[in-house]
Every structure is written in C-alpha cells, then in structure tokens.
C-alpha atoms as a PDB file:
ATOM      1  CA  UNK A   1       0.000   0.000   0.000  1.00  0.00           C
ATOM      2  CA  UNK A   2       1.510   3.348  -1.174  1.00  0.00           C
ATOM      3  CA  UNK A   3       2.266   6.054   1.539  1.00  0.00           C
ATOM      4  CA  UNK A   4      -0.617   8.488   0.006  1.00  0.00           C
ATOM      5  CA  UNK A   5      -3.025   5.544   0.124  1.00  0.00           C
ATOM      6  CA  UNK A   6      -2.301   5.227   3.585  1.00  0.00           C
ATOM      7  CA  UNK A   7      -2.298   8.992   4.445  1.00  0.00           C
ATOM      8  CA  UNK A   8      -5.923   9.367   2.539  1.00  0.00           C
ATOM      9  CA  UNK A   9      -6.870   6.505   4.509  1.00  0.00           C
ATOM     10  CA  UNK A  10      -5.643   7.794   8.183  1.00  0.00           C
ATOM     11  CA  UNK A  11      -8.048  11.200   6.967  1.00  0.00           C
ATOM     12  CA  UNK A  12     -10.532   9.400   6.068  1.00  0.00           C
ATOM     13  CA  UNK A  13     -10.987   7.724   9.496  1.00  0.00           C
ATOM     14  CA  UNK A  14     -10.434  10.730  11.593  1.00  0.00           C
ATOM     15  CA  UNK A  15     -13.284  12.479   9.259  1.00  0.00           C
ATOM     16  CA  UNK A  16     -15.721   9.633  10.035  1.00  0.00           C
ATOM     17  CA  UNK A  17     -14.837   9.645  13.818  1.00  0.00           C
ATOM     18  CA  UNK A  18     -15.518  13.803  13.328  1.00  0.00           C
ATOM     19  CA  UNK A  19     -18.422  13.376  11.543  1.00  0.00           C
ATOM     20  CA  UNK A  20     -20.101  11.070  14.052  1.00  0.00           C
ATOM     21  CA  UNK A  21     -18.912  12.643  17.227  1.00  0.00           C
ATOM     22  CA  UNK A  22     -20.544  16.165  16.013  1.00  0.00           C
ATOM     23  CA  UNK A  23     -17.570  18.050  15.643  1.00  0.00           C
ATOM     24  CA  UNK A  24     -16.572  17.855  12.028  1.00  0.00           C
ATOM     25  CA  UNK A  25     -15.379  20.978  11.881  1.00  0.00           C
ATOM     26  CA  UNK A  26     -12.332  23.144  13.347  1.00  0.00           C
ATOM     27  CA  UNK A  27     -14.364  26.461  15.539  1.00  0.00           C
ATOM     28  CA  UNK A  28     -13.309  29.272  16.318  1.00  0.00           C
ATOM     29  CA  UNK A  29     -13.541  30.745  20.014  1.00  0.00           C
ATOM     30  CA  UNK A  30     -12.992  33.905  21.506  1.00  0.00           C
ATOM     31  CA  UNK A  31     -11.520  33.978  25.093  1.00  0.00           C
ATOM     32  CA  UNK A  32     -11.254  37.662  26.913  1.00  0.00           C
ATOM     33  CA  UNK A  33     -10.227  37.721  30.213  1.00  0.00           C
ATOM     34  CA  UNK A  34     -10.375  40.619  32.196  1.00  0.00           C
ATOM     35  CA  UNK A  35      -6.881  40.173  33.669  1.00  0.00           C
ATOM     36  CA  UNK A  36      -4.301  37.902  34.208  1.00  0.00           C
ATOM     37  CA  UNK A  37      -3.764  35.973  37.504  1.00  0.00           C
ATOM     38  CA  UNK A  38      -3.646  31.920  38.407  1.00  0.00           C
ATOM     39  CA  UNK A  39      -7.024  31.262  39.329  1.00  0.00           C
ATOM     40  CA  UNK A  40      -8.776  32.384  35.911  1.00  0.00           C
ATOM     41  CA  UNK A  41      -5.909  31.393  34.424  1.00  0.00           C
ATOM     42  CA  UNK A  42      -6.578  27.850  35.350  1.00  0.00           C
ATOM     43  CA  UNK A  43     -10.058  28.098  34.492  1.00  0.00           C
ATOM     44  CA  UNK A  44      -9.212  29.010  30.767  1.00  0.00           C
ATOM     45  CA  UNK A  45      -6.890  25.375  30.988  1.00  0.00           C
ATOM     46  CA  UNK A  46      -9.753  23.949  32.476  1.00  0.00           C
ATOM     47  CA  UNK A  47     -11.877  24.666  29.846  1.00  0.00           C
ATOM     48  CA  UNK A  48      -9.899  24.257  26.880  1.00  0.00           C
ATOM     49  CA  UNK A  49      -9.098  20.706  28.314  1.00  0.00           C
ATOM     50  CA  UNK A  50     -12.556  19.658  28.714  1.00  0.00           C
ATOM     51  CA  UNK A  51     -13.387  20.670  24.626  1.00  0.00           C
ATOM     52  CA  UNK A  52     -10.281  18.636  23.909  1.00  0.00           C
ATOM     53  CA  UNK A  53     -11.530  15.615  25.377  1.00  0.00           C
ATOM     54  CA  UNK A  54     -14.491  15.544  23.887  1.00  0.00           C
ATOM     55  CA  UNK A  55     -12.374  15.646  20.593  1.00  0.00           C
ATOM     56  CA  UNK A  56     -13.105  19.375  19.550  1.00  0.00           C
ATOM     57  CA  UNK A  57     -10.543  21.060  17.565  1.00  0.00           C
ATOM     58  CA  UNK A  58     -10.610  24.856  18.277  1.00  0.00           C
ATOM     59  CA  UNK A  59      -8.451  28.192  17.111  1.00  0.00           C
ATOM     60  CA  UNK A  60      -8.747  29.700  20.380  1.00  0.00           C
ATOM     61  CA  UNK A  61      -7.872  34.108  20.111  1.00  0.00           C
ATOM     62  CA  UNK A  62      -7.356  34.782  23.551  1.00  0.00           C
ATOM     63  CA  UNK A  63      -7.358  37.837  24.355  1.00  0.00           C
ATOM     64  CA  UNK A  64      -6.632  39.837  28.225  1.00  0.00           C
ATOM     65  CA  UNK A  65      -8.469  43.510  28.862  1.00  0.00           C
ATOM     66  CA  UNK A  66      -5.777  43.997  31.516  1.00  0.00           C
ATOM     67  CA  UNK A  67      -8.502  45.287  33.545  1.00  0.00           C
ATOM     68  CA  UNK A  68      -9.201  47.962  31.497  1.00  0.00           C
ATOM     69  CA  UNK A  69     -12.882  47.862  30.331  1.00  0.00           C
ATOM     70  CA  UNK A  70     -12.618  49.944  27.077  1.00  0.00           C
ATOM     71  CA  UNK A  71     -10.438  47.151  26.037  1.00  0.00           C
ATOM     72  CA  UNK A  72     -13.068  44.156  26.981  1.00  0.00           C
ATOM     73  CA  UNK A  73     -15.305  45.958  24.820  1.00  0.00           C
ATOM     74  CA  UNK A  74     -12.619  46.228  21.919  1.00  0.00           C
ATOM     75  CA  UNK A  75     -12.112  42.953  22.576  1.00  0.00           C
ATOM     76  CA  UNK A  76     -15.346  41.675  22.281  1.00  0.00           C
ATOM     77  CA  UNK A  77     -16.277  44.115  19.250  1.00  0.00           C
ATOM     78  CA  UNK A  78     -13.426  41.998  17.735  1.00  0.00           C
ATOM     79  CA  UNK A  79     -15.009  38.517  18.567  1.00  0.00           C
ATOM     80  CA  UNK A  80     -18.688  39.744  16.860  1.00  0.00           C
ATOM     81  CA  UNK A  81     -17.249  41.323  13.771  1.00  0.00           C
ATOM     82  CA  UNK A  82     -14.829  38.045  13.359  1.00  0.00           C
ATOM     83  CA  UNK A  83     -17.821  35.892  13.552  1.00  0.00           C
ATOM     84  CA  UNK A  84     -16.367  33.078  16.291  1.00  0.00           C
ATOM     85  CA  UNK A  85     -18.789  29.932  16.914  1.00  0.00           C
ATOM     86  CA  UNK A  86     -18.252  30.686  20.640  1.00  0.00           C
ATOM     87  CA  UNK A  87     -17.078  33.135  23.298  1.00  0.00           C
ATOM     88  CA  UNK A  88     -15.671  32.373  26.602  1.00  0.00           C
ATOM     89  CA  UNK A  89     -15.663  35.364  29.460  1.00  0.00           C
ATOM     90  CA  UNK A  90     -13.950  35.217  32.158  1.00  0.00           C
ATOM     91  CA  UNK A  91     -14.555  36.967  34.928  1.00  0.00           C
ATOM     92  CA  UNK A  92     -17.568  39.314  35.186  1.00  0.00           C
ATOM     93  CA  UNK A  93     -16.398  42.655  33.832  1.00  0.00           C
ATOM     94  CA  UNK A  94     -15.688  41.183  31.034  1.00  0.00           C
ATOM     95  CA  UNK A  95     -18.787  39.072  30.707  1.00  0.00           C
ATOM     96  CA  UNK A  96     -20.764  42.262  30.728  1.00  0.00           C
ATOM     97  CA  UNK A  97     -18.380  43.746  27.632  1.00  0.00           C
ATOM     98  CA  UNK A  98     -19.482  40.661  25.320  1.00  0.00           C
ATOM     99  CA  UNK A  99     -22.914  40.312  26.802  1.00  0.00           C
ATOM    100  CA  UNK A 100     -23.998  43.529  25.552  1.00  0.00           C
ATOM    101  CA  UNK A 101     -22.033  43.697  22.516  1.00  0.00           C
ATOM    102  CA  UNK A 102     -23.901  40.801  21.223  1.00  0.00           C
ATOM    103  CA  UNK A 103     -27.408  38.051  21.525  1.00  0.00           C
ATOM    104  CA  UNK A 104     -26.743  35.707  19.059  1.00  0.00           C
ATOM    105  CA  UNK A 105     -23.269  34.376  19.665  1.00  0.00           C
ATOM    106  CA  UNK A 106     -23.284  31.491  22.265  1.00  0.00           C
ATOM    107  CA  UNK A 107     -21.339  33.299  25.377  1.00  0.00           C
ATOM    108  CA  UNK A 108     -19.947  30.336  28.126  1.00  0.00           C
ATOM    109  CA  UNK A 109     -19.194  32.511  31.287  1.00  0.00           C
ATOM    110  CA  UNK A 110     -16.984  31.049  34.453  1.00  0.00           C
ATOM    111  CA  UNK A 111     -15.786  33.266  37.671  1.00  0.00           C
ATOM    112  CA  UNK A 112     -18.513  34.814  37.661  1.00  0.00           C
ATOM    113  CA  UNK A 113     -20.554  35.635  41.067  1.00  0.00           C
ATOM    114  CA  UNK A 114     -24.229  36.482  40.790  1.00  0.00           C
ATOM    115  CA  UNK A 115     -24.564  36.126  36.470  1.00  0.00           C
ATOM    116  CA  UNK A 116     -28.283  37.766  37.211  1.00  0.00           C
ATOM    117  CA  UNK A 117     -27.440  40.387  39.474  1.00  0.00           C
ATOM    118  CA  UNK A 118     -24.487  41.581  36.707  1.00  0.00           C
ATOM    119  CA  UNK A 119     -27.392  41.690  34.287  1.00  0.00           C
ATOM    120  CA  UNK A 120     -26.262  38.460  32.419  1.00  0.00           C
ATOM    121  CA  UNK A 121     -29.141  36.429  32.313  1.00  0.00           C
ATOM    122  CA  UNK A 122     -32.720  36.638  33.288  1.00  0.00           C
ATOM    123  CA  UNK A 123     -32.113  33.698  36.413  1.00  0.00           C
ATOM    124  CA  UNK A 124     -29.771  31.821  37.451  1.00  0.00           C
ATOM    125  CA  UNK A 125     -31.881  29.278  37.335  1.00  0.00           C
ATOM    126  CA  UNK A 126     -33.105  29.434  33.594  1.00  0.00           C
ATOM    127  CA  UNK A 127     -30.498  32.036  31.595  1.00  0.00           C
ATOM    128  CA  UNK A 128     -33.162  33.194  29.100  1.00  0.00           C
ATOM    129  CA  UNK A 129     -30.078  34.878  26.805  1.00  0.00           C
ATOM    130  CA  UNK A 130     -27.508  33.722  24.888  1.00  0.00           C
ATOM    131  CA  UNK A 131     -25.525  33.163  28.089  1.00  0.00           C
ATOM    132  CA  UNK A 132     -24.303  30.514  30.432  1.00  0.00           C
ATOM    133  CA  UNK A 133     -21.949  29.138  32.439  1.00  0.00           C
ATOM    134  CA  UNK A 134     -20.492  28.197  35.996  1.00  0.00           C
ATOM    135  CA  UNK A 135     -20.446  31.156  38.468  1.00  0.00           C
ATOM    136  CA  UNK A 136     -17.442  31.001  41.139  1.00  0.00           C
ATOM    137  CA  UNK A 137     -19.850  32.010  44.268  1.00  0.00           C
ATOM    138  CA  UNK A 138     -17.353  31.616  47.412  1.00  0.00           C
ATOM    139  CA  UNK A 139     -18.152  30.124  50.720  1.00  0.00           C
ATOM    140  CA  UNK A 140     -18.132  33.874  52.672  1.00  0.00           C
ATOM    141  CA  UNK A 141     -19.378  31.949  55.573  1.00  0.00           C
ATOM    142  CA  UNK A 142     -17.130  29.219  56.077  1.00  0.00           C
ATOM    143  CA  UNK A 143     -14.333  31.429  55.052  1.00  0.00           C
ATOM    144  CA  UNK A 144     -14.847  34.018  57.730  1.00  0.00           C
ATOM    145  CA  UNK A 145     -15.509  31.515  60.377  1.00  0.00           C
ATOM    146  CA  UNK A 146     -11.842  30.286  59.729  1.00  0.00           C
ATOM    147  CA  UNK A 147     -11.056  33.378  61.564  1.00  0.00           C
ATOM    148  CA  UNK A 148     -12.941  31.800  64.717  1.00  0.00           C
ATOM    149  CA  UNK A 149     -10.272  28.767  64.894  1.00  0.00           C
ATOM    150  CA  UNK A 150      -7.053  30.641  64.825  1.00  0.00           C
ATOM    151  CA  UNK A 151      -6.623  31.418  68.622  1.00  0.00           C
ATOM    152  CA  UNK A 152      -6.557  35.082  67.984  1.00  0.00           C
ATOM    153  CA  UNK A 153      -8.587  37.811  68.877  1.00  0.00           C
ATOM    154  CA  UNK A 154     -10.353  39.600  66.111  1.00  0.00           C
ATOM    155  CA  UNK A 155     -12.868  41.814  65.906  1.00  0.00           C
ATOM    156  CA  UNK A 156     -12.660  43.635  62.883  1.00  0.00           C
ATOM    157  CA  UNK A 157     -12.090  42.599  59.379  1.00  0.00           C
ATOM    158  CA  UNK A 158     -10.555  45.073  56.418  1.00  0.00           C
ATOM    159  CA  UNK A 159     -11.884  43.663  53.653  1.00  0.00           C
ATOM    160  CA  UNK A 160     -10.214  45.106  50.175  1.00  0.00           C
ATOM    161  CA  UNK A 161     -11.726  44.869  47.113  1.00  0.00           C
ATOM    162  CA  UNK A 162     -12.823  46.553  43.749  1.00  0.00           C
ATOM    163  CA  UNK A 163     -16.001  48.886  44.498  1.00  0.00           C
ATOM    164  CA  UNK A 164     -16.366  49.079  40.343  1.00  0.00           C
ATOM    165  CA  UNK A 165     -16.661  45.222  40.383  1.00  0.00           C
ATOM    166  CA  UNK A 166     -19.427  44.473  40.643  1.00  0.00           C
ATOM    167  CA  UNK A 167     -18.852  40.837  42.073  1.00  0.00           C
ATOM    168  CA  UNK A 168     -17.029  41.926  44.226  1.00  0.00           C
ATOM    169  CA  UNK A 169     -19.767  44.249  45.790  1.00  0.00           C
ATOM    170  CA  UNK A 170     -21.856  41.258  46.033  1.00  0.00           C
ATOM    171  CA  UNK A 171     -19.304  39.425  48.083  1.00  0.00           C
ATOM    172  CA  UNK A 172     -18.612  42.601  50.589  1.00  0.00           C
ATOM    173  CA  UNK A 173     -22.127  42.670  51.156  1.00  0.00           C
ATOM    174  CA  UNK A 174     -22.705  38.765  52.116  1.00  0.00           C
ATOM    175  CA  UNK A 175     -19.080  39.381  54.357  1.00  0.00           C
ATOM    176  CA  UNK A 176     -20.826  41.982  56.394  1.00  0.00           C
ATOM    177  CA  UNK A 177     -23.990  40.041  57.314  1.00  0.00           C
ATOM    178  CA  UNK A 178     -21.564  37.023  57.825  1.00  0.00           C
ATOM    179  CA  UNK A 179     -19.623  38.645  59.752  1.00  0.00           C
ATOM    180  CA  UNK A 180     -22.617  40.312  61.706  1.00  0.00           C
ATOM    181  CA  UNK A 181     -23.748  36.475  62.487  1.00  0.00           C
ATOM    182  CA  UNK A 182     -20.170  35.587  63.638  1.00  0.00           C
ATOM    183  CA  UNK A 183     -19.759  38.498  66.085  1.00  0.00           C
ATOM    184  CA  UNK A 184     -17.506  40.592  63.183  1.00  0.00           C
ATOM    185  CA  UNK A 185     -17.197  44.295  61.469  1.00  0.00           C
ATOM    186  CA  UNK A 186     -16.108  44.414  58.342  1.00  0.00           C
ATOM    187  CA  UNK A 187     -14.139  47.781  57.968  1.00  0.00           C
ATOM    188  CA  UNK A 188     -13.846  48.678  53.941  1.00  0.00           C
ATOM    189  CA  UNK A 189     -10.796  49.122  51.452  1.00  0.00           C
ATOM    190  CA  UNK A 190     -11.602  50.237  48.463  1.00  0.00           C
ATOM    191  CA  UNK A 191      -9.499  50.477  45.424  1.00  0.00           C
ATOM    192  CA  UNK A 192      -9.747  51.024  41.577  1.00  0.00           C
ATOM    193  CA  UNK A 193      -7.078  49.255  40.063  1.00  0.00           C
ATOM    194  CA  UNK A 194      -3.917  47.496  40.965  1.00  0.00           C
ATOM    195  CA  UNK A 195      -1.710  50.023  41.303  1.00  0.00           C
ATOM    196  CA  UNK A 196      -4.038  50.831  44.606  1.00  0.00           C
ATOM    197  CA  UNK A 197      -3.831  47.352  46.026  1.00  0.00           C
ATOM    198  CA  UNK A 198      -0.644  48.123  48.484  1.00  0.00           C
ATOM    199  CA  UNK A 199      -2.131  51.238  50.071  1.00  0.00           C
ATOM    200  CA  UNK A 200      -5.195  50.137  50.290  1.00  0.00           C
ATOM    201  CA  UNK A 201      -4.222  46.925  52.532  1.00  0.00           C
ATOM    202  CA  UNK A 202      -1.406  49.429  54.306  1.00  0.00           C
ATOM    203  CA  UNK A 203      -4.375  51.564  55.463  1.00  0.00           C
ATOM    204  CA  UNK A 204      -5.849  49.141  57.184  1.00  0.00           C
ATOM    205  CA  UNK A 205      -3.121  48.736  59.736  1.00  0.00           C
ATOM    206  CA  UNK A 206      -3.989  49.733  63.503  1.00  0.00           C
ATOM    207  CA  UNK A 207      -7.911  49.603  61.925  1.00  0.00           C
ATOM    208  CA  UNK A 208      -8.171  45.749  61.734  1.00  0.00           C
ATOM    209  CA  UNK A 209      -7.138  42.732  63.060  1.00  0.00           C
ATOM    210  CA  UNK A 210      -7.070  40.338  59.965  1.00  0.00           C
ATOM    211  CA  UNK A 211      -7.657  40.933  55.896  1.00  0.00           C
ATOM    212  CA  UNK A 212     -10.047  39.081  53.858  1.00  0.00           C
ATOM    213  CA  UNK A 213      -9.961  39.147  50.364  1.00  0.00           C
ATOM    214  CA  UNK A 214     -13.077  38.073  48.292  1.00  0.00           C
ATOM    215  CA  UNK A 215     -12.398  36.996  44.199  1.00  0.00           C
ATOM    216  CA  UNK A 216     -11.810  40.454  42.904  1.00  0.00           C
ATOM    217  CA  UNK A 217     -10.183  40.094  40.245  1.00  0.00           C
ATOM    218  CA  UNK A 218      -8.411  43.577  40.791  1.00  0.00           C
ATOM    219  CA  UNK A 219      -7.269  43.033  43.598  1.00  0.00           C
ATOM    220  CA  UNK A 220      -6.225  39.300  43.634  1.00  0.00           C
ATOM    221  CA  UNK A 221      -3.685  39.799  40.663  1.00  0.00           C
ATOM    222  CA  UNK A 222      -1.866  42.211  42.859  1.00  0.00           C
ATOM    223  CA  UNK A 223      -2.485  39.609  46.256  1.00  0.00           C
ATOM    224  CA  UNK A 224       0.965  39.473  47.103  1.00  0.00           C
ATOM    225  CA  UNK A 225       0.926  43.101  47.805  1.00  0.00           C
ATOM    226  CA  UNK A 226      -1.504  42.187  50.788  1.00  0.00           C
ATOM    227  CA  UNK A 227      -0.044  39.091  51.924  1.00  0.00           C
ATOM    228  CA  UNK A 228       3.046  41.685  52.473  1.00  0.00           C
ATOM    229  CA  UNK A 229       1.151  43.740  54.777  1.00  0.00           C
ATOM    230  CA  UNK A 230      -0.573  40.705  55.944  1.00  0.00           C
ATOM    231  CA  UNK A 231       3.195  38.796  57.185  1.00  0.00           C
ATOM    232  CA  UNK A 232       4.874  42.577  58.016  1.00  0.00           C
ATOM    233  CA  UNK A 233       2.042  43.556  60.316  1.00  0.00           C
ATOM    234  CA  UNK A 234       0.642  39.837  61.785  1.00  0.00           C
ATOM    235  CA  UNK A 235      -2.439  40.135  60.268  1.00  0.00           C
ATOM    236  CA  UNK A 236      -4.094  37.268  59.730  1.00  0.00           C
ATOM    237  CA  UNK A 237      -4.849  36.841  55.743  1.00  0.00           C
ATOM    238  CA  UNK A 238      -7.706  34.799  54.058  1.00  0.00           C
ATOM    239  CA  UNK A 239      -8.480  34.933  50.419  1.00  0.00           C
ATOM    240  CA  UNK A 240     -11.742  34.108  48.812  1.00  0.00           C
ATOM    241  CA  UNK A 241      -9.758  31.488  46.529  1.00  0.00           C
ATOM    242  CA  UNK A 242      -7.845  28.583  46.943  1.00  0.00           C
ATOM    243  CA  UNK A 243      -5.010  29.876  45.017  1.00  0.00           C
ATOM    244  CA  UNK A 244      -3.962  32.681  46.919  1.00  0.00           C
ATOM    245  CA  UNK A 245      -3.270  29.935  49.927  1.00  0.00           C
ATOM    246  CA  UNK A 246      -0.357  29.247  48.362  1.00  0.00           C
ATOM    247  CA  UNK A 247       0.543  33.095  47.319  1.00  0.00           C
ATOM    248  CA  UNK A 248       0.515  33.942  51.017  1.00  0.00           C
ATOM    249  CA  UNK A 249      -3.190  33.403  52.757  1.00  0.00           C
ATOM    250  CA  UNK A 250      -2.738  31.469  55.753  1.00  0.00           C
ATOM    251  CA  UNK A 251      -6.351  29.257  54.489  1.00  0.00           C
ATOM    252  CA  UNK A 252      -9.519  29.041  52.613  1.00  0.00           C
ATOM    253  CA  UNK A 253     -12.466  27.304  51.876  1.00  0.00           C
ATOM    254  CA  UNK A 254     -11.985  27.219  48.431  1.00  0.00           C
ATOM    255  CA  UNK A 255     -13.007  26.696  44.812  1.00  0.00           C
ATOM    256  CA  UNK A 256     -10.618  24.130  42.385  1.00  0.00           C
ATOM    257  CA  UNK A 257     -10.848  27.762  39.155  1.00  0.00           C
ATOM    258  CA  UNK A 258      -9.549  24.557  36.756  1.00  0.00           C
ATOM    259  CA  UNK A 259     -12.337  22.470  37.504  1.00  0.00           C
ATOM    260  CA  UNK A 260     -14.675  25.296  37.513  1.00  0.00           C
ATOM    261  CA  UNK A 261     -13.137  25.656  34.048  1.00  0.00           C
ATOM    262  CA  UNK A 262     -13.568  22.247  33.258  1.00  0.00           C
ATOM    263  CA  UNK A 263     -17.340  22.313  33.825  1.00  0.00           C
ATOM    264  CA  UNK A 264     -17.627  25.337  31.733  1.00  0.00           C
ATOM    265  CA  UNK A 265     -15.913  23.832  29.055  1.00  0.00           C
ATOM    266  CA  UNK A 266     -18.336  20.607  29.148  1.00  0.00           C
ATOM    267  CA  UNK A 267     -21.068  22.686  28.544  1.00  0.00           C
ATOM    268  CA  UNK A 268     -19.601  24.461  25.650  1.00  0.00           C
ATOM    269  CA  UNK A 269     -19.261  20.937  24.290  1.00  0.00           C
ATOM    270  CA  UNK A 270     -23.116  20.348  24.382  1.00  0.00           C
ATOM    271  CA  UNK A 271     -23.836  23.605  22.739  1.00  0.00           C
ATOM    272  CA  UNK A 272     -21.305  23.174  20.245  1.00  0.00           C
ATOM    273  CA  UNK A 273     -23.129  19.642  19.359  1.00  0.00           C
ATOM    274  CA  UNK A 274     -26.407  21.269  19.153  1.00  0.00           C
ATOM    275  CA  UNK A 275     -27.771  19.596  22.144  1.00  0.00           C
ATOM    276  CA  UNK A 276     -28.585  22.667  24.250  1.00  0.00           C
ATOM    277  CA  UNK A 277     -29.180  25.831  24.137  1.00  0.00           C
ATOM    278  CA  UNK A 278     -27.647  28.664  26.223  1.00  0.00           C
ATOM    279  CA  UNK A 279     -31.120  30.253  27.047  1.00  0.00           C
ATOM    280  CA  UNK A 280     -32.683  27.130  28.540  1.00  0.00           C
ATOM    281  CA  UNK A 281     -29.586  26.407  30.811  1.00  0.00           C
ATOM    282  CA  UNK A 282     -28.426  26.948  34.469  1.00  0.00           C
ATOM    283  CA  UNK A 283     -25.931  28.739  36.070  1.00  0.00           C
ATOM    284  CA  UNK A 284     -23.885  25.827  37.500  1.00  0.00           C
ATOM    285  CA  UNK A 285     -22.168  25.936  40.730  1.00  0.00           C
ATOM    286  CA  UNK A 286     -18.973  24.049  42.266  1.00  0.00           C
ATOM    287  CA  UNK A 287     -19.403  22.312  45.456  1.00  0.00           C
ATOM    288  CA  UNK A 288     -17.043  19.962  46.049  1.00  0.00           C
ATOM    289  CA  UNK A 289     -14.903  22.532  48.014  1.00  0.00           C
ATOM    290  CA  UNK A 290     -11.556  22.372  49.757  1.00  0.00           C
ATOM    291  CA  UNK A 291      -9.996  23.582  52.847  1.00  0.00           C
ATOM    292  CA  UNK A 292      -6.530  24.410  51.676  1.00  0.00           C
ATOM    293  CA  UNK A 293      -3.927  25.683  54.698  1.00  0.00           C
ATOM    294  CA  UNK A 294      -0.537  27.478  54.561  1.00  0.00           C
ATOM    295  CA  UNK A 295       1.448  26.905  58.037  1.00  0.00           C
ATOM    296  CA  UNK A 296       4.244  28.968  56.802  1.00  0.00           C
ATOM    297  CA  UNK A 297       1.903  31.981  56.023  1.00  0.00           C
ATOM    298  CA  UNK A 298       0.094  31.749  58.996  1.00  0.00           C
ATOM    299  CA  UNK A 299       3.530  31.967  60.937  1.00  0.00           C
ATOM    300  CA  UNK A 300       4.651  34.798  58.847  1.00  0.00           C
ATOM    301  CA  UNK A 301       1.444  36.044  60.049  1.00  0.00           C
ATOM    302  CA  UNK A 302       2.015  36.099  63.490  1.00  0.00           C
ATOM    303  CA  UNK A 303       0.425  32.761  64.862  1.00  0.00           C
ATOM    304  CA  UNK A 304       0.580  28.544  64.413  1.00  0.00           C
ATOM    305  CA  UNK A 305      -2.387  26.824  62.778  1.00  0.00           C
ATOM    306  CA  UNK A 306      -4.140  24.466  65.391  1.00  0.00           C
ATOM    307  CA  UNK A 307      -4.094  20.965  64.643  1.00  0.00           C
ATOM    308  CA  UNK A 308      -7.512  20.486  64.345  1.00  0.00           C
ATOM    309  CA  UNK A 309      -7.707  22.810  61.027  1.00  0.00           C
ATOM    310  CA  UNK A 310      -4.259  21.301  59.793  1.00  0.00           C
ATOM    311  CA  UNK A 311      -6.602  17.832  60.430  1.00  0.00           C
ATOM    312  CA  UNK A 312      -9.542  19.206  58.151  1.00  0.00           C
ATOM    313  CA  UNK A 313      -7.509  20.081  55.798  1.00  0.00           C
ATOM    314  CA  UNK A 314      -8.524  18.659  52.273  1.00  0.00           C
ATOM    315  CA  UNK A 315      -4.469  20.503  51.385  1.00  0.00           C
ATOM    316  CA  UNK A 316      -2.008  21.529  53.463  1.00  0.00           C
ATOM    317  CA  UNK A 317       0.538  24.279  51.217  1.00  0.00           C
ATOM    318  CA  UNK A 318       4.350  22.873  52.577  1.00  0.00           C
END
C-alpha cells in the first residue's frame, strides 16, 4: 500500500470519527479575560481541556483587557465582527463587555458571582439569553468563620476589594452580614485598580485585626501586595480562593478555578453539538470545596495553625 493511500486513509478515518462525534469541523472561540492571575488562568486550561476531550478542535484568540474595560469591549467588538462559533468570558467585567455587545453568539461565562445580578441572564436558574456558564460564588461563611479557629482575637475585618466590580460588591455585602452572624465588622478598602492594592491593605493597619480578600479580580492579581502587609504587620490573611493559599493566605475554603473551568468547558461541548441551548440552561455551581492551609503563612502572620484545622484540611501548602 503506497504512503498516500495510507495517508488518505488515516483522513478518512479521523473524518468519520468527526463526523459522528458532532464536531466535524475546526471552531473558532474567543476567550477575553479581564486580567491575568492563576485562578482564571486555570479556568481558561480547564476549559480548553474539557473541549479537547471531547475531541473538539478549536483556534482559540485569547485575548486579556488587563482590567481595562474599554479594552473588553474592543475585545469583544473583535469577537462579533470576526464571527467566532463561541465566546468564553472570564470573569464578570468582562462578561458584561461581550454580553452587551452581542445576543446571538453562544457566550460560556466562568468566575462569575451572581450572572443575574451583573445583568447576564434573566435567572440563574433558567439564563433566558444567549448566556451561560459556571459562576465562582465563594463560601463567605465558612471562610470568615476560619477566623474563629485561629486562637486570635479579632474583631474587625478590612476587607479590600474593587467597588467598580461588581462581584465583588456582592461578596462585601454577604461578608458583612456574615460577619454580623459571627460576632464581626467588616471595615472597607476600596481600590480602583492594581496600582491601589498596596495602600489600600497598608491603610488598614492599627484599623483591623485580619484581611479578607473576596475573588476580585483587581485586587487578587496584585495579592501578594496584601499578603506583604498581611506577614509585616501579623495580620491574619484569608483569600476568597484557593489559590492565593499558596501566594501567602494562611487558608480558605476554596473553589478548584480549573475544575470550575472544566465544567464550563463541558457545557460548551453540548452547545457546540447542538444539544442545548444557552437560554434554557443553568448557572452551574462548584461544590465539592476544599480547605486548603498554609502553616508557613500563617507563621509569617504572626500565629501557628491548630491541629484540628491542619486535620480538616482537604491541602495543606508545605
């Protein structure tokens, strides 16, 4: 048998395999991602992992706003006048850009709070629009209540976080009744961009007696600027995901942002086949959640974990 025979042959196949799994074609996909930092990073793996398995072959243009929303709306503008099969937002500033730039294209959203309350869909229980997705809503409850098992005294919690984001507003306002139930004040930080982060946390010193950070995306791809304060003035530090554990929070109740990724991406792969439509979908939640501790960054902190939470702990950062 000749080598072209063979060649045509090996094509052949994987175009019958296509052609039966659905996906006989190569799509194209938009990413924009508001701005760069591990957790949504690892949901953007996530999800282009789960469309590989299922044997998809995407061009992916991946684009990052670098928090600047003028540029998620260029972005987006870009993905609607390129015509892309699909469009993946990340984060929910700029899930907003594409939302309202267009209602036909099929939008998969992940990190995402409260989808309805940024105006994304009708419900989170039935979208009604041409979006869906998973939405990253953190355990403020258990994560504050961490506080409670430390062995320190605290009283009041600076909480920093972007007041233009508009998850993050959410999540201030479910710390403070939280923290109202747990015998708390939450005392506010506000910032507008990165740049602000260090400040911000720095004013907080002599005001507070621990940091929490929710997922604000602002404000967690500068977190190393906090856990600074955090470790220089023995401050207890918790972030609102699992991934700034390692970057210097001393725990968290946490969400797995690849996983999260990875469930987005599965439902991309049943729109993609024509099996479901964004409008009559879900927002889908994670909740298989870990405790993830840091001993190290709980000493830098100012204080040992007890062993009971090192003996909860789902991961323990070494």
């Amino acid at each position: 048998m000749s080598k072209s025979l063979v060649r045509s042959l090996v094509v052949f196949v994987l175009l019958v395999v296509a052609s039966l799994s659905g996906f006989a074609k190569t799509y194209q996909i938009g990413i924009t991602q508001i701005v760069e930092h591990p957790a949504l990073d690892a949901a953007v793996d996530g999800f282009q992992q789960a469309l590989a398995d299922a044997g998809i072959t995407a061009k992916y243009d991946r684009q990052n706003a670098q928090g600047d929303m003028s540029m998620a709306m260029m972005i987006a503008q870009k993905f609607v006048s390129s015509k892309v099969d699909l469009i993946l937002a990340v984060a929910t500033p700029t899930a907003q850009a594409v939302a309202n730039t267009t209602k036909d294209i099929p939008i998969l959203i992940t990190a995402v709070t409260d989808p309805k309350a940024a105006g994304l869909v009708k419900s989170n229980q039935r979208s009604g629009t041409n979006v869906c997705g998973t939405s990253d809503l953190n355990p403020v409850d258990r994560q504050l209540a961490l506080f409670k098992e430390i062995g320190r005294k605290i009283n009041r919690i600076g909480v920093v976080y972007n007041a233009g984001e508009a998850n993050s507003v959410i999540q201030v306002e479910m710390a403070k009744v939280e923290a109202k139930k747990l015998g708390f004040r939450i005392v506010e930080a506000p910032v507008s961009n990165s740049s602000e982060v260090y400040q911000a946390a720095l004013s907080l010193v002599g005001r507070v007696d621990a940091i929490y950070v929710p997922t604000d995306n602002t404000v967690v791809s500068a977190f190393e600027s906090v856990a600074k304060i955090a470790a220089d003035y023995d401050l207890p530090l918790i972030p609102g995901e699992e991934n700034g554990v390692p970057r210097g929070g001393f725990a968290t109740v946490g969400i797995d942002y690849y996983r999260l990724g990875y469930q987005t991406g599965e439902i991309a792969v049943d729109i993609l086949a024509g099996k479901v439509k964004p409008a009559d979908l879900p927002i889908q939640y994670q909740t298989d959640l870990k405790l993830v501790v840091n001993p190290k960054a709980a000493a830098a902190q100012g204080f040992s974990l007890p062993q009971s939470l090192l003996d909860q702990a789902d991961v323990v950062i070494e």
